[in-house]
Protein backbone atom coordinates (compact mmCIF):
# COMPACT_ATOMS: atom_id res chain seq x y z
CA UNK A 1 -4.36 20.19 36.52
CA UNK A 2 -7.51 21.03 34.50
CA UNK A 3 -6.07 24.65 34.05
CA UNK A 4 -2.88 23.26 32.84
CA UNK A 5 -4.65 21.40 30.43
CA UNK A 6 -6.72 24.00 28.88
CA UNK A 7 -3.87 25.80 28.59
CA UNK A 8 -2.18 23.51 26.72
CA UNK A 9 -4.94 22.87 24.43
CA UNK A 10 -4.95 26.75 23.61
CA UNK A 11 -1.43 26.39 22.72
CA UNK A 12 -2.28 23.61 20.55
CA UNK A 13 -4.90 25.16 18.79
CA UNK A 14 -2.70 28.44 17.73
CA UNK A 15 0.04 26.45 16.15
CA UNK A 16 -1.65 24.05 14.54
CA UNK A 17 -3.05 26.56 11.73
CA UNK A 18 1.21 27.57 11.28
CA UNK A 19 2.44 23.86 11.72
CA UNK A 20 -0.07 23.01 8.99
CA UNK A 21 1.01 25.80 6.20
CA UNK A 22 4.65 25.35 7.60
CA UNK A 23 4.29 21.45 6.16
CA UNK A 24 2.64 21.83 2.86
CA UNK A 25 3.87 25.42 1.43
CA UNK A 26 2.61 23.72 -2.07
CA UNK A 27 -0.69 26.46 -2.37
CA UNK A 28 2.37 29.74 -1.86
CA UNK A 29 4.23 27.50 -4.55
CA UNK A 30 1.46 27.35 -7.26
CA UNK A 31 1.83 30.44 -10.05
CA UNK A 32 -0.49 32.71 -10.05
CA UNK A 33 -3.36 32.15 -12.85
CA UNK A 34 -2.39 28.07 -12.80
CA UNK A 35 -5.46 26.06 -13.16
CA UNK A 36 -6.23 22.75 -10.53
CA UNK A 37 -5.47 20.07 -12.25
CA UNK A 38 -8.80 18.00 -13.30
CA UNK A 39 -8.95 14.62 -10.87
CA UNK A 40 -7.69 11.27 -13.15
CA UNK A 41 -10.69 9.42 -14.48
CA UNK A 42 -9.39 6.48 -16.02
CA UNK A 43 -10.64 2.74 -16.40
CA UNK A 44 -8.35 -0.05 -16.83
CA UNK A 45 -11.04 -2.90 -18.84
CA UNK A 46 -12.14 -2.71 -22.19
CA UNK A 47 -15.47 -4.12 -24.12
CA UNK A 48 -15.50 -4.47 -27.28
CA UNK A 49 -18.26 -2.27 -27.59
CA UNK A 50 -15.70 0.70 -26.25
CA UNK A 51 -17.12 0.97 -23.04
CA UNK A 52 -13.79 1.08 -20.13
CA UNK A 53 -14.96 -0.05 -16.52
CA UNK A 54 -12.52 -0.12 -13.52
CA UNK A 55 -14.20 -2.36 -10.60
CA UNK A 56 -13.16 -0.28 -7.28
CA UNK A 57 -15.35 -2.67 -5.36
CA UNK A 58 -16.28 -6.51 -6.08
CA UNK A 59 -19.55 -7.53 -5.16
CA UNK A 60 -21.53 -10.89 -4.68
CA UNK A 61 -24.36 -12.42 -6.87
CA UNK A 62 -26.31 -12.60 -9.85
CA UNK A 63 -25.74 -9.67 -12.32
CA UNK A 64 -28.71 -7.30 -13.29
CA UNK A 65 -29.92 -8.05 -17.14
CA UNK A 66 -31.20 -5.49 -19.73
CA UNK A 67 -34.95 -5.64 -18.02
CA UNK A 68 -34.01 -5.28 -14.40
CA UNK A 69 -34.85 -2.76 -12.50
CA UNK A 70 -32.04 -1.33 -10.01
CA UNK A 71 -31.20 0.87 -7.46
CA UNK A 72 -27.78 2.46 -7.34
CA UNK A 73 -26.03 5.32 -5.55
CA UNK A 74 -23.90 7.17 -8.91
CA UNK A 75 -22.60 10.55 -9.84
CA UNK A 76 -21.43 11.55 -13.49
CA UNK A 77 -18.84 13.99 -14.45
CA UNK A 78 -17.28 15.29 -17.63
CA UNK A 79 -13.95 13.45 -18.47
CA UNK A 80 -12.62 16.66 -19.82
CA UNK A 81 -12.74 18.70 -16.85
CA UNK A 82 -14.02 15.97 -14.29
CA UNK A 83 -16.59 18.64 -13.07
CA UNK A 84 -20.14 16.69 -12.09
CA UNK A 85 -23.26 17.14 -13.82
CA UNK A 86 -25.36 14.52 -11.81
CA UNK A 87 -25.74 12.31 -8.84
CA UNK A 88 -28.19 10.54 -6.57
CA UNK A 89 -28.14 8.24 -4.20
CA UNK A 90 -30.35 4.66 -3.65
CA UNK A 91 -31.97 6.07 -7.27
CA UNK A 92 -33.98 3.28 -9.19
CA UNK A 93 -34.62 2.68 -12.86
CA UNK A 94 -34.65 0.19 -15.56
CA UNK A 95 -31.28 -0.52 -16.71
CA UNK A 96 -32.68 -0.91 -20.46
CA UNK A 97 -33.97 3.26 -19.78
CA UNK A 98 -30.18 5.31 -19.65
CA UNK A 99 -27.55 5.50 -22.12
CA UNK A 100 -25.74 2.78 -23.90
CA UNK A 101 -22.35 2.34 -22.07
CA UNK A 102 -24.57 3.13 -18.45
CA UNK A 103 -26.60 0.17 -19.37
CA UNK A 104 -23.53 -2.22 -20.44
CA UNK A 105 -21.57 -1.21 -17.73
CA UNK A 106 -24.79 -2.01 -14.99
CA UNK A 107 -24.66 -5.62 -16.54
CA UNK A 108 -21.19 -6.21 -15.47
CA UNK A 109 -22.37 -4.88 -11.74
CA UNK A 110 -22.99 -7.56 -8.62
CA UNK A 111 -24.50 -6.05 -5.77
CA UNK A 112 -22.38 -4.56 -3.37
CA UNK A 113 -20.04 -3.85 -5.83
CA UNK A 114 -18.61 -0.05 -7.15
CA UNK A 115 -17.37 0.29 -10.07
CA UNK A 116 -15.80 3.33 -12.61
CA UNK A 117 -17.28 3.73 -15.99
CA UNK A 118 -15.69 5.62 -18.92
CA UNK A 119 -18.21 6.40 -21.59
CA UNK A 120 -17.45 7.36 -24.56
CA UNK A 121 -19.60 9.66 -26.48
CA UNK A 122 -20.76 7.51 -29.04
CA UNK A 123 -22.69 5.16 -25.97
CA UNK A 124 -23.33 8.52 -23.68
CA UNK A 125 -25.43 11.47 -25.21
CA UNK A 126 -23.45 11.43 -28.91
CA UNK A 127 -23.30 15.05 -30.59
CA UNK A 128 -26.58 15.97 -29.49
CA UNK A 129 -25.43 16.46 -25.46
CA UNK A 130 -28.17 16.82 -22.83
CA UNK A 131 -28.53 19.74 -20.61
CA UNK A 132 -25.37 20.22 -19.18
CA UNK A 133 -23.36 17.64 -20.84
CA UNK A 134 -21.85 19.18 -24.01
CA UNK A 135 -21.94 17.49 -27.69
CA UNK A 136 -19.25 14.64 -28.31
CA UNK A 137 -18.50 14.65 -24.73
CA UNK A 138 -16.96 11.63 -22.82
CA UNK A 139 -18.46 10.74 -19.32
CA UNK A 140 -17.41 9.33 -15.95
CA UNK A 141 -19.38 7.79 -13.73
CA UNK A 142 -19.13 6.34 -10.24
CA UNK A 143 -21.92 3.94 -9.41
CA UNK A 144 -22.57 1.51 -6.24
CA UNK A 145 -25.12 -1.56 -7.07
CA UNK A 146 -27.27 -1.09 -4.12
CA UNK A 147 -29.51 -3.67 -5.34
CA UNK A 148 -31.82 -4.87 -8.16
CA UNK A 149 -35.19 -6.75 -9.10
CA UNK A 150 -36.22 -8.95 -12.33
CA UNK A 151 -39.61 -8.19 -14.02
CA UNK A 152 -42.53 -10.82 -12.93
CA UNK A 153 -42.38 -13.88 -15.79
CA UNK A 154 -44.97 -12.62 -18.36
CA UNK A 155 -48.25 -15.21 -18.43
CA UNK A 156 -47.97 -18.11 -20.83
CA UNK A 157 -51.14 -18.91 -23.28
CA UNK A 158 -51.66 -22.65 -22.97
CA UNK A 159 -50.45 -24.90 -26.30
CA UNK A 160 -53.96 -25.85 -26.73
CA UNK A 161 -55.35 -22.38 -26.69
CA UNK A 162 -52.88 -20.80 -29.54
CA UNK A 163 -53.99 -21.34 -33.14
CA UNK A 164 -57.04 -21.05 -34.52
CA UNK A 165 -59.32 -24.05 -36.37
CA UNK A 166 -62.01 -22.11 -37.69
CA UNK A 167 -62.14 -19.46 -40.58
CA UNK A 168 -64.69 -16.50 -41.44
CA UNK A 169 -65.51 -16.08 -45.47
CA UNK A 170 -63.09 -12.90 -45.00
CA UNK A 171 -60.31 -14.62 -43.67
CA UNK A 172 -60.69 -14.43 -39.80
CA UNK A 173 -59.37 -17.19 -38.01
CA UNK A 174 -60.09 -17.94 -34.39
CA UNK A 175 -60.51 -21.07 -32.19
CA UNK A 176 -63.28 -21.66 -29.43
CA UNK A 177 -61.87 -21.84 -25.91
CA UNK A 178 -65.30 -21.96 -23.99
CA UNK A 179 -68.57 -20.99 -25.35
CA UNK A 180 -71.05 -18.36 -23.77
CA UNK A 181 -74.86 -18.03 -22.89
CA UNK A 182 -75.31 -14.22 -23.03
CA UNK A 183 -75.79 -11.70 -25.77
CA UNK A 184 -74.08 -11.44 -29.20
CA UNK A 185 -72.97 -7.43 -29.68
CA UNK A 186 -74.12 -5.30 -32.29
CA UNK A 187 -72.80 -2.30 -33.85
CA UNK A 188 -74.66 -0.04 -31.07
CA UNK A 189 -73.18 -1.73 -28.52
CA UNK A 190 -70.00 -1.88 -26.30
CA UNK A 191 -68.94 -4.89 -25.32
CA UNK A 192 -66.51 -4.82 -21.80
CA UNK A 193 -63.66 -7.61 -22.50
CA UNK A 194 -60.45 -8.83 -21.05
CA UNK A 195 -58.23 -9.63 -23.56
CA UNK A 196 -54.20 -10.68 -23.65
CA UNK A 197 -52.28 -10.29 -26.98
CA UNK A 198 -49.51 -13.07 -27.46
CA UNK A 199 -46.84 -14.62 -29.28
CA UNK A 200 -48.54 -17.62 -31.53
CA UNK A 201 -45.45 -19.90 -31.11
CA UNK A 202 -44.23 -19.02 -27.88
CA UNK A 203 -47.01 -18.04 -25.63
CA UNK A 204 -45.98 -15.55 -23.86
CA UNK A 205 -48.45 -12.77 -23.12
CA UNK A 206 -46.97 -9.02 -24.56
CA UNK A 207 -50.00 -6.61 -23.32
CA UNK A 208 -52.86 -7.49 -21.13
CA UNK A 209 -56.39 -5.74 -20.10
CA UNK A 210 -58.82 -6.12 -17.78
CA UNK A 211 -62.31 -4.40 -18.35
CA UNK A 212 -61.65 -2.84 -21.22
CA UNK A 213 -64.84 -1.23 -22.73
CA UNK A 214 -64.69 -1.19 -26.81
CA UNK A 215 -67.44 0.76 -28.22
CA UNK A 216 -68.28 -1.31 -31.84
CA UNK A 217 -69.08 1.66 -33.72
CA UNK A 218 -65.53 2.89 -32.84
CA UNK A 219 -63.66 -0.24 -33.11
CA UNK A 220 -61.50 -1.57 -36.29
CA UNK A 221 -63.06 -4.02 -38.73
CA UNK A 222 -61.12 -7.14 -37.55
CA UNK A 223 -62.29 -6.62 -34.04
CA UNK A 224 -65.79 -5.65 -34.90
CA UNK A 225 -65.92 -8.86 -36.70
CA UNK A 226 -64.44 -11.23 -33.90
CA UNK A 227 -66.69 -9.46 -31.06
CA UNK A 228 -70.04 -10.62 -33.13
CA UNK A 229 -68.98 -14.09 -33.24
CA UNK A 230 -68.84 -14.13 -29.42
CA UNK A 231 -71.41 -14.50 -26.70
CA UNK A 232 -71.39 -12.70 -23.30
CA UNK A 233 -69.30 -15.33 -21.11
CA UNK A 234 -67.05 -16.61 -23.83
CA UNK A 235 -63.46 -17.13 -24.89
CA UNK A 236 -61.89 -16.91 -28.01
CA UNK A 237 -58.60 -16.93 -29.41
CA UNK A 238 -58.21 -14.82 -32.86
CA UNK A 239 -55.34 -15.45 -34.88
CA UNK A 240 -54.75 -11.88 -36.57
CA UNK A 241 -54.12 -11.80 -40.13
CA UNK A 242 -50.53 -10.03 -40.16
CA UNK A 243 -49.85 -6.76 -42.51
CA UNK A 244 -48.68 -7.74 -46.38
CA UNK A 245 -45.73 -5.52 -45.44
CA UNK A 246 -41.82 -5.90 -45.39
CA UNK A 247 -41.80 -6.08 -41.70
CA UNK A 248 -44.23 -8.76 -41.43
CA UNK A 249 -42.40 -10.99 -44.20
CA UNK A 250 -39.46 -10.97 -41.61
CA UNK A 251 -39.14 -14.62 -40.04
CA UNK A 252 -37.71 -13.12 -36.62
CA UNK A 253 -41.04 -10.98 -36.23
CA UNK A 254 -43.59 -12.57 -34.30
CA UNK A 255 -47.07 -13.53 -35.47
CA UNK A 256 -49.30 -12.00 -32.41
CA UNK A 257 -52.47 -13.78 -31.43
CA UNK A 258 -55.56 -12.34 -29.20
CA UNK A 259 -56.95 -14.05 -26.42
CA UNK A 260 -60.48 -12.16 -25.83
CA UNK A 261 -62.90 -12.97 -22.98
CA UNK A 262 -66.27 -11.24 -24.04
CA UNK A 263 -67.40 -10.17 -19.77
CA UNK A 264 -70.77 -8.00 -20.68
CA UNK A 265 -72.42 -6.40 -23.57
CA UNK A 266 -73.85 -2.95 -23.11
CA UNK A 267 -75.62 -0.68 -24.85
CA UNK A 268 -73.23 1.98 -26.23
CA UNK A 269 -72.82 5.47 -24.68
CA UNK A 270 -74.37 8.62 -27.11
CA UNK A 271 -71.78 10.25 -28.77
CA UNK A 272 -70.92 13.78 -29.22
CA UNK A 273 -70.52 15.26 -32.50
């Protein structure tokens, strides 16, 4: 029985390749010099930005925003041709860091979810290209929302620690948050501060240092002068004058405030000339 078996398998395995050719005779039909027809690329939804999106696969869930990082498997190819220019699998990034109609389409995404986006070359790489991806060139891309995270919440200044009820004869305002005991810096000093700069209305922190060593001699004027006001072990709050400049006259541009904790005052390091 096992003999009759193996033969029969042998058998199997030399028609197969004839049954095979026998049943689709389309390759012996195809002209010689005829080109493959490029694979159909198409999206069926349209933004109004002119990004198209086909969802292949719904997911579940919150959707990413413009900050969030997330981690995708995707490949891109060239809607002209369909050939592929890039791909990677669990990859992570910042949706606000790729292309336009990338970014839009992410935003649409729940994870678990695949979905088809056509980009046109106006969100995509324009008439510049990029490596491989020609100028004015329309893209394709295939992408699976793995997952994605949100930024940590940026620190909030307290209310009663953001404006400023004191003035200096040039114009400096700042506020007292908690007095110090320890030395006042001098020009030939550097003085080793934490210090958070922050919107004035809002709060919210936008950069933030820890132990950052500012040499006085090598600092700008406006910090120069807030730094001597202070004591080692203090707090202040310094409301910056802004810029007499176009951008600054703009209501929707913040007025940023400095929170500055004065740690330690050193002598300064020598400098080489």
């Amino acid at each position: 029985m096992t003999h009759i078996s193996i033969k029969r398998a042998t058998i199997a395995l030399i028609l197969t390749p004839g049954l095979v050719l026998g049943a689709a005779p389309v390759a012996a039909a195809t002209p010689d010099g005829a080109k493959a027809k490029p694979p159909v690329l198409t999206c069926n939804i349209t933004t109004p930005e002119g990004l198209s999106y086909s969802v292949i696969k719904a997911g579940k869930g919150e959707k990413p925003g413009a900050d969030a990082k997330v981690k995708v498997n995707y490949k891109g190819m060239l809607t002209s041709d369909g050939s592929m220019f890039d791909s990677g699998e669990s990859t992570e990034f910042k949706v606000g860091a790729v292309i336009p109609g990338f970014a839009q389409g992410l935003q649409l995404m729940q994870p678990g979810s695949s979905f088809r986006f056509c980009i046109p070359s106006k969100l995509g790489y324009g008439a510049n290209g990029s490596g491989p991806i020609p100028a004015n060139a329309d893209l394709v891309f295939e992408v699976d929302l793995l997952s994605f995270t949100l930024p940590q919440p940026k620190p909030v200044i307290p209310v009663a620690e953001r404006t400023c009820d004191k003035t200096t004869e040039s114009g400096l305002r700042y506020f007292v948050i908690q007095s110090g005991t320890g030395k006042t810096p001098t020009t030939s000093d550097m003085a080793l501060v934490d210090f958070a700069t922050f919107d004035a209305k809002t709060g919210v922190t936008q950069d933030q240092r820890e132990w950052e060593k500012i040499t006085l001699a090598q600092a700008t004027p406006v910090f120069v002068e807030a730094l001597k006001l202070m004591k080692g072990g203090s707090s202040y709050t310094f409301c910056i004058p802004q810029p007499k400049t176009e951008v600054a006259k703009d209501v929707s541009t913040p007025e940023i405030n400095i929170k500055l904790n004065l740690i330690d005052v050193r002598p300064a390091p020598e400098l080489d000339f």
